[in-house]
C-alpha atoms as a PDB file:
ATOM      1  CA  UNK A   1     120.155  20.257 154.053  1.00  0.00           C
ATOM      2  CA  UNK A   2     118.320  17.356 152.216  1.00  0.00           C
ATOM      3  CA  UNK A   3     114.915  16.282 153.425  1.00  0.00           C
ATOM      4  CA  UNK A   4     115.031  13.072 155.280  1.00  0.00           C
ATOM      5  CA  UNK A   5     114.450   9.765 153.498  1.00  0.00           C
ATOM      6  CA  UNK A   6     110.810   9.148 152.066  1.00  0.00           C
ATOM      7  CA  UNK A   7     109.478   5.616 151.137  1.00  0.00           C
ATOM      8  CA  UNK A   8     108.006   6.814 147.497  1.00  0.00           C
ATOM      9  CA  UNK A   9     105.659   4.583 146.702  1.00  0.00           C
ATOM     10  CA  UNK A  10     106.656   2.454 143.644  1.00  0.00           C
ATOM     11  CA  UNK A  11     104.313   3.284 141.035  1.00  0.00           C
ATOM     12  CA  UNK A  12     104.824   3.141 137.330  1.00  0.00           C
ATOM     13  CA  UNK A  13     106.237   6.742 136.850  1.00  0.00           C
ATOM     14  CA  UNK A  14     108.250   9.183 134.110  1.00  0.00           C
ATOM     15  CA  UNK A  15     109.598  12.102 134.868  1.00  0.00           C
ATOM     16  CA  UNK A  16     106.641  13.289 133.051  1.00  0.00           C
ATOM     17  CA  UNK A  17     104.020  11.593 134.740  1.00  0.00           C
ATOM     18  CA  UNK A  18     102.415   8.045 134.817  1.00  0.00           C
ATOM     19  CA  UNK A  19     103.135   6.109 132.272  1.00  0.00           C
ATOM     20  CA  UNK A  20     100.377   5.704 129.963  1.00  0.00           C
ATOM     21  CA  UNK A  21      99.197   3.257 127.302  1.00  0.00           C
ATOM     22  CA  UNK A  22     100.024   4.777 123.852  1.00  0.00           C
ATOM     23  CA  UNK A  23      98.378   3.679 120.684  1.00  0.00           C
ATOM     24  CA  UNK A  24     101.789   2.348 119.641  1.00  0.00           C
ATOM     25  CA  UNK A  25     102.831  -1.241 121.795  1.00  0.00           C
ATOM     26  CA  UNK A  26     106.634  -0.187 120.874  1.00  0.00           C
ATOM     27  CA  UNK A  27     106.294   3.245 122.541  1.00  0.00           C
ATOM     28  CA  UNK A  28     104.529   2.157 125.582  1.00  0.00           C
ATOM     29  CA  UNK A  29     107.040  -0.338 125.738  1.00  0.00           C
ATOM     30  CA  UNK A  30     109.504   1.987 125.358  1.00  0.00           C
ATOM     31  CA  UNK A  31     108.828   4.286 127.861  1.00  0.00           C
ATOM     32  CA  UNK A  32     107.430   2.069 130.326  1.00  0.00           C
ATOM     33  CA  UNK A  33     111.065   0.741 131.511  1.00  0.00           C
ATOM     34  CA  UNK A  34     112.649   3.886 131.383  1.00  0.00           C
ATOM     35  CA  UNK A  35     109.686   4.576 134.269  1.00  0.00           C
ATOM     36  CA  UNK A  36     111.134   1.416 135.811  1.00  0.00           C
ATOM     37  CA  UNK A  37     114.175   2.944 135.616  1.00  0.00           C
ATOM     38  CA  UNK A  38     112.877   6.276 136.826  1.00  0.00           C
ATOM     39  CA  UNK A  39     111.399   5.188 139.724  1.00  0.00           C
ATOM     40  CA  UNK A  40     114.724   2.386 140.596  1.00  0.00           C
ATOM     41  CA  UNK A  41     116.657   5.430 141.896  1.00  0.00           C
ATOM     42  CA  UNK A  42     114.037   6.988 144.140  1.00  0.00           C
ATOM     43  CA  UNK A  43     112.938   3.241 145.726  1.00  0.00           C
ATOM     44  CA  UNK A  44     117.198   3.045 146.407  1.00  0.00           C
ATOM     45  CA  UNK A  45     117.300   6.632 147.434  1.00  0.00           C
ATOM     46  CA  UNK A  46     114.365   5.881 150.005  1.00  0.00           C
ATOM     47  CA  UNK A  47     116.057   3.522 152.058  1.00  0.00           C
ATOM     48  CA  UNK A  48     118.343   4.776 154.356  1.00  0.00           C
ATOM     49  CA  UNK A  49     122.041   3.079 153.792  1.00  0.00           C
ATOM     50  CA  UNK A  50     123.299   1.606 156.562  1.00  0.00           C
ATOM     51  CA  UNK A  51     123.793   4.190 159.616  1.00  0.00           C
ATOM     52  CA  UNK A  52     127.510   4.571 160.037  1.00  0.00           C
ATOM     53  CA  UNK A  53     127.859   5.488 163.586  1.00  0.00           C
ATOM     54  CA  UNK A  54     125.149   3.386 165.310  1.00  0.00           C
ATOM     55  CA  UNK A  55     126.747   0.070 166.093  1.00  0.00           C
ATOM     56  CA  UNK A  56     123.545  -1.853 165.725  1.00  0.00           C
ATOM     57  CA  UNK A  57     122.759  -0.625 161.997  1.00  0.00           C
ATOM     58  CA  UNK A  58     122.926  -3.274 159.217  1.00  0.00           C
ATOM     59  CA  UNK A  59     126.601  -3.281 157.595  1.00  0.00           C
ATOM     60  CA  UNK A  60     126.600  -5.314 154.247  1.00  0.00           C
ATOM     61  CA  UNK A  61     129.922  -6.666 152.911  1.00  0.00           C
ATOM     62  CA  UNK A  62     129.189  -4.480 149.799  1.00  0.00           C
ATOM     63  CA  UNK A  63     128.538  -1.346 152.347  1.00  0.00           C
ATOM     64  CA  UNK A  64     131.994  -2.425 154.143  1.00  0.00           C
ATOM     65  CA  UNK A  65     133.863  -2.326 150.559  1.00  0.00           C
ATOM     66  CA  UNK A  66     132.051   0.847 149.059  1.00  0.00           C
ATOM     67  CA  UNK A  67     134.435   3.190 148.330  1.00  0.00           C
ATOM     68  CA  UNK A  68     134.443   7.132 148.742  1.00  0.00           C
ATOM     69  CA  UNK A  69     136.474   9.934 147.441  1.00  0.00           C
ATOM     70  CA  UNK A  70     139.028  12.024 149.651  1.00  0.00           C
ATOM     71  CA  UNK A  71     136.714  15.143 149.493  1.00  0.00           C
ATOM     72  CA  UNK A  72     133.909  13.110 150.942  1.00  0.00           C
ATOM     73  CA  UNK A  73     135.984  11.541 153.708  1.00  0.00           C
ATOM     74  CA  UNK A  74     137.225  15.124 154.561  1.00  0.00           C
ATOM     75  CA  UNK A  75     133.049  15.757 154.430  1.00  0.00           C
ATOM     76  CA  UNK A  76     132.786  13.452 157.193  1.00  0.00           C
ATOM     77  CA  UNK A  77     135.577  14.390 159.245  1.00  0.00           C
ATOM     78  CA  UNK A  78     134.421  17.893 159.205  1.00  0.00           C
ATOM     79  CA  UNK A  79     130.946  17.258 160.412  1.00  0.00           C
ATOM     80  CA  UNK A  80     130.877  13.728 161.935  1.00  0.00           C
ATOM     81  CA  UNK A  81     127.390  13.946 163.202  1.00  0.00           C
ATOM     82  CA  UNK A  82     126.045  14.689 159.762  1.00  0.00           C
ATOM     83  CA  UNK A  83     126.393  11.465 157.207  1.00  0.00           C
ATOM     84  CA  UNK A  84     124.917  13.141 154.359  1.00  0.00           C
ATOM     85  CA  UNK A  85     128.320  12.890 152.628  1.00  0.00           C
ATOM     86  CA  UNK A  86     128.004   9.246 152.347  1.00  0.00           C
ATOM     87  CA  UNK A  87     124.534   9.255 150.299  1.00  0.00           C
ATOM     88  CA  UNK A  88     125.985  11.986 148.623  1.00  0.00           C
ATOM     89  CA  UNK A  89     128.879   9.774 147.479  1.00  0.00           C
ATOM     90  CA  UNK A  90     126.422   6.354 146.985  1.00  0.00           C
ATOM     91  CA  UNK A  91     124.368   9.126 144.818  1.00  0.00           C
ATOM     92  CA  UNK A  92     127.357  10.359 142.777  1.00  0.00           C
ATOM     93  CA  UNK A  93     128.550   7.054 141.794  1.00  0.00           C
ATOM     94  CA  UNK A  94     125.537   5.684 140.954  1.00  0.00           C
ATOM     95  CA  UNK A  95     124.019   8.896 139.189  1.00  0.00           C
ATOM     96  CA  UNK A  96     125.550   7.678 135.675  1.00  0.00           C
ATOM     97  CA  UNK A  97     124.630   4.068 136.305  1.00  0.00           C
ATOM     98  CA  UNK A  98     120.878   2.482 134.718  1.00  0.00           C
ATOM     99  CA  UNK A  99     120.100  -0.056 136.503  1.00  0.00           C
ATOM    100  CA  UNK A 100     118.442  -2.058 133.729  1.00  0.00           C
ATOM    101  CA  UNK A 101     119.923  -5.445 134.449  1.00  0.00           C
ATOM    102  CA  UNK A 102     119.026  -7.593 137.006  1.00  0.00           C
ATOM    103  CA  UNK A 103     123.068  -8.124 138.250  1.00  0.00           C
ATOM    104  CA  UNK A 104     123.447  -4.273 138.739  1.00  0.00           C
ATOM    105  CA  UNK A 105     119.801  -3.621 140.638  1.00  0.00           C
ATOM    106  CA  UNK A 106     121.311  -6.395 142.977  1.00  0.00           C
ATOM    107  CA  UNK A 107     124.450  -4.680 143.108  1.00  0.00           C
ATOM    108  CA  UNK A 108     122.700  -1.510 144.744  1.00  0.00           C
ATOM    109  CA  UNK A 109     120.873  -3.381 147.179  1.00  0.00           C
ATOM    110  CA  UNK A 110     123.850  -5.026 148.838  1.00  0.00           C
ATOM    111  CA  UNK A 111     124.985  -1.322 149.973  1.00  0.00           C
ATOM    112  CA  UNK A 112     121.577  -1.424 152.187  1.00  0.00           C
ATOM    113  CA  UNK A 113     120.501  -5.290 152.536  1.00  0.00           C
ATOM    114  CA  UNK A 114     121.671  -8.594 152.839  1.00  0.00           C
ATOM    115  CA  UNK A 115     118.484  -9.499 151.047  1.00  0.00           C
ATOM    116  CA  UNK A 116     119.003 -12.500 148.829  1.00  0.00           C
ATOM    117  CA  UNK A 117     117.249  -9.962 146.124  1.00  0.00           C
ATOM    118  CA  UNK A 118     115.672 -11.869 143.250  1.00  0.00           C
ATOM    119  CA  UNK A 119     115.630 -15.266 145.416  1.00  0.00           C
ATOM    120  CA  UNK A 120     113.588 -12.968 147.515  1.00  0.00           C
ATOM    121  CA  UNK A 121     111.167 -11.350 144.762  1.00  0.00           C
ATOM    122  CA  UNK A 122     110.670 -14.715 142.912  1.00  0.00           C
ATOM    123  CA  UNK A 123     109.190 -16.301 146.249  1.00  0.00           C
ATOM    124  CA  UNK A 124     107.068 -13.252 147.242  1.00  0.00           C
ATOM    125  CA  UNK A 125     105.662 -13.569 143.401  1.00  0.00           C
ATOM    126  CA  UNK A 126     105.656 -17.448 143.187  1.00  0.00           C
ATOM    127  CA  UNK A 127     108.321 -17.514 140.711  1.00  0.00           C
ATOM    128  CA  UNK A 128     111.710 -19.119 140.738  1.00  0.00           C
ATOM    129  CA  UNK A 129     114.583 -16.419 140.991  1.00  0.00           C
ATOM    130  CA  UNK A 130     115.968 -17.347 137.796  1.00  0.00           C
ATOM    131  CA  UNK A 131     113.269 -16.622 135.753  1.00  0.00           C
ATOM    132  CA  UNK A 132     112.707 -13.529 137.038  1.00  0.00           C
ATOM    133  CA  UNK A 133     115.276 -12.405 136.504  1.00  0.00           C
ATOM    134  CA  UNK A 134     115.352 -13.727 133.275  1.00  0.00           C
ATOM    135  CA  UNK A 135     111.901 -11.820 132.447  1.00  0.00           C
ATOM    136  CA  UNK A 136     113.538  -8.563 133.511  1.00  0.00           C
ATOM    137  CA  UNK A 137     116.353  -9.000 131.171  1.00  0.00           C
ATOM    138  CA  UNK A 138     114.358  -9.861 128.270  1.00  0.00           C
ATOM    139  CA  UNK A 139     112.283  -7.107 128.766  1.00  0.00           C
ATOM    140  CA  UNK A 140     115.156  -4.520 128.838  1.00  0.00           C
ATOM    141  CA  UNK A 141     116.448  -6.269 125.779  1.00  0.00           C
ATOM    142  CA  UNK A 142     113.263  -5.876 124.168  1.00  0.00           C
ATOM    143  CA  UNK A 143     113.800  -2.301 125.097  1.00  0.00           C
ATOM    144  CA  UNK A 144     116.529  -1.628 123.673  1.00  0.00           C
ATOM    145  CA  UNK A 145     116.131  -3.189 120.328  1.00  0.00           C
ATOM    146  CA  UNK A 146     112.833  -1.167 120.037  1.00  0.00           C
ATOM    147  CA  UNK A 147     114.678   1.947 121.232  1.00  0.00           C
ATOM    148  CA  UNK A 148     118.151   1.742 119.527  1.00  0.00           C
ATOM    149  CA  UNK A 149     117.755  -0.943 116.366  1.00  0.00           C
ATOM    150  CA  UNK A 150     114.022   0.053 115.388  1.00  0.00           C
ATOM    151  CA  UNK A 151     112.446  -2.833 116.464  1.00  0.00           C
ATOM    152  CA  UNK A 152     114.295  -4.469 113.261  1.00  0.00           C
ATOM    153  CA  UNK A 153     114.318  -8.114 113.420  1.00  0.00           C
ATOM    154  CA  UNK A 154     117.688  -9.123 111.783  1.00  0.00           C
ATOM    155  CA  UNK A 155     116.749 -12.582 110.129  1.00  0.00           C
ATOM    156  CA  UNK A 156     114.481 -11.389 107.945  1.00  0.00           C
ATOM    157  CA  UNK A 157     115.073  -7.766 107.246  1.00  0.00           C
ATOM    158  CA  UNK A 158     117.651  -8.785 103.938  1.00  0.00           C
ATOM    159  CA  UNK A 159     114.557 -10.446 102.605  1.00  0.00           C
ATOM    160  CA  UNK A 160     111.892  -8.224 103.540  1.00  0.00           C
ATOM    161  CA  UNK A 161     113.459  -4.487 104.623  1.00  0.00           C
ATOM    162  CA  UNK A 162     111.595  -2.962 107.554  1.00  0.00           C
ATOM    163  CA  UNK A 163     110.393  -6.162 108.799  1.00  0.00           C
ATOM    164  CA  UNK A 164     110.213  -5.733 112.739  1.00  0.00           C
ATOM    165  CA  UNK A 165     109.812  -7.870 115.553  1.00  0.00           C
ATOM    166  CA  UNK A 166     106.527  -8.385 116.313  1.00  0.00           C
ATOM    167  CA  UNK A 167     104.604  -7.015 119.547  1.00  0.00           C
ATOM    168  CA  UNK A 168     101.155  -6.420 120.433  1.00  0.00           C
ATOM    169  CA  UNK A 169      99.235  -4.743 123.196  1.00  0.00           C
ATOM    170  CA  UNK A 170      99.133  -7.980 125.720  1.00  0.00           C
ATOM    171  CA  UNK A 171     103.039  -8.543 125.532  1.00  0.00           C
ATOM    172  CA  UNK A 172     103.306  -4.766 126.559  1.00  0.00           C
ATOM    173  CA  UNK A 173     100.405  -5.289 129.619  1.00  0.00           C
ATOM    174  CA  UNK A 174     102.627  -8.153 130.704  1.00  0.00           C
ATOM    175  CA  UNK A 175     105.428  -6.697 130.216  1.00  0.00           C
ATOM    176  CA  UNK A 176     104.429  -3.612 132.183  1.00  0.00           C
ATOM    177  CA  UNK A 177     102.189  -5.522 134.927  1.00  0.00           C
ATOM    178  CA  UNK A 178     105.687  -7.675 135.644  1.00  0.00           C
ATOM    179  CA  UNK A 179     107.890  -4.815 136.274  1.00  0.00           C
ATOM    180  CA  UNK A 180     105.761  -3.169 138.446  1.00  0.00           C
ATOM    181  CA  UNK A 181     105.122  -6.022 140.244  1.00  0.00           C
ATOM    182  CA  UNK A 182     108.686  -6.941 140.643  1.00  0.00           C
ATOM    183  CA  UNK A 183     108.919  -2.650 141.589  1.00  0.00           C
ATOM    184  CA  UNK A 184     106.457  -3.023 144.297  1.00  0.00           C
ATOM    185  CA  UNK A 185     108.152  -6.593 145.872  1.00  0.00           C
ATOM    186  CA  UNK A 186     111.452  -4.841 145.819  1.00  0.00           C
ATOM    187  CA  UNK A 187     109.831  -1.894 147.706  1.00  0.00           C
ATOM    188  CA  UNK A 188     108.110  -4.138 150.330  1.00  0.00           C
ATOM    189  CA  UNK A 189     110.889  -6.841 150.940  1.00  0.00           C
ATOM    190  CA  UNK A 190     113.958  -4.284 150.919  1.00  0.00           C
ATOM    191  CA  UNK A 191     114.309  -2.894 154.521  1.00  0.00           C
END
């Protein structure tokens, strides 16, 4: 049997440990929204989805449409009073899922919340939903070119090879400061 859902709290984390400031921007970068990414599926896992039998629990639309597998629903009917099948289904399905952009984090929320999400986050951080969600996406763009094109920046690379985007130490602080202050809003206004 699982251990009952646990609130983690919604610090910076790998898998390894805190994440901490390299001497290289790109790999601090780098790593830092992986641990965004890390720590996503623990914040989701720690709130309970919605309580199936109780007639009072929250039932999103997206809960309501959520589909399972036969074996699960045969899970259920074997042991009604036990609804670990469901979060082992919502765990399944979203095991191979990231959860780097802003559409799919919102996604996962409607299972447990009717939460406007990033309408939400962007008042609770005095900024307007569409740029923060904006800011997430250009950091896990930023990401990505640093982690799968070298950092190269395209326009000038013919002319000068190995040229990369540039980056420096305050664009990674802000860029890790902002997710983990969009981490921790998520954590405190998803219940």
């Amino acid at each position: 049997m699982k251990a009952p859902f646990a609130r983690p709290s919604p610090i910076l984390t790998t898998i390894e440990g805190p994440v901490l400031r390299s001497a290289s921007p790109r790999a601090t970068l780098t790593l830092a929204q992986p641990a965004f990414l890390h720590q996503w599926p623990a914040i989701y896992s720690g709130l309970t989805p919605p309580n199936i039998s109780a007639r009072d629990s929250v039932r999103t639309s997206a809960f309501l449409r959520f589909s399972i597998s036969l074996v699960s629903v045969l899970q259920g009917i074997s042991d009604p009073q036990n609804a670990n099948f469901l979060e082992d289904e919502i765990r399944r399905q979203h095991s191979y899922q990231s959860f780097q952009r802003c559409d799919k984090i919102a996604d996962a929320i409607r299972l447990i919340s009717d939460v406007r999400l990033w309408e939400t986050v962007g008042n609770s951080i005095g900024i307007n939903a569409e740029d923060v969600k904006g800011q997430l996406d250009l950091i896990v763009d930023r990401r990505n070119k640093i982690a799968h094109e070298a950092d190269i920046n395209p326009t000038i690379a013919l002319s000068l090879p190995g040229s990369r985007w540039p980056i420096d130490e305050t664009l990674v602080d802000n860029a890790i400061n902002f997710i983990e202050q969009v981490v921790e809003t998520i954590h405190r206004v998803v219940r």
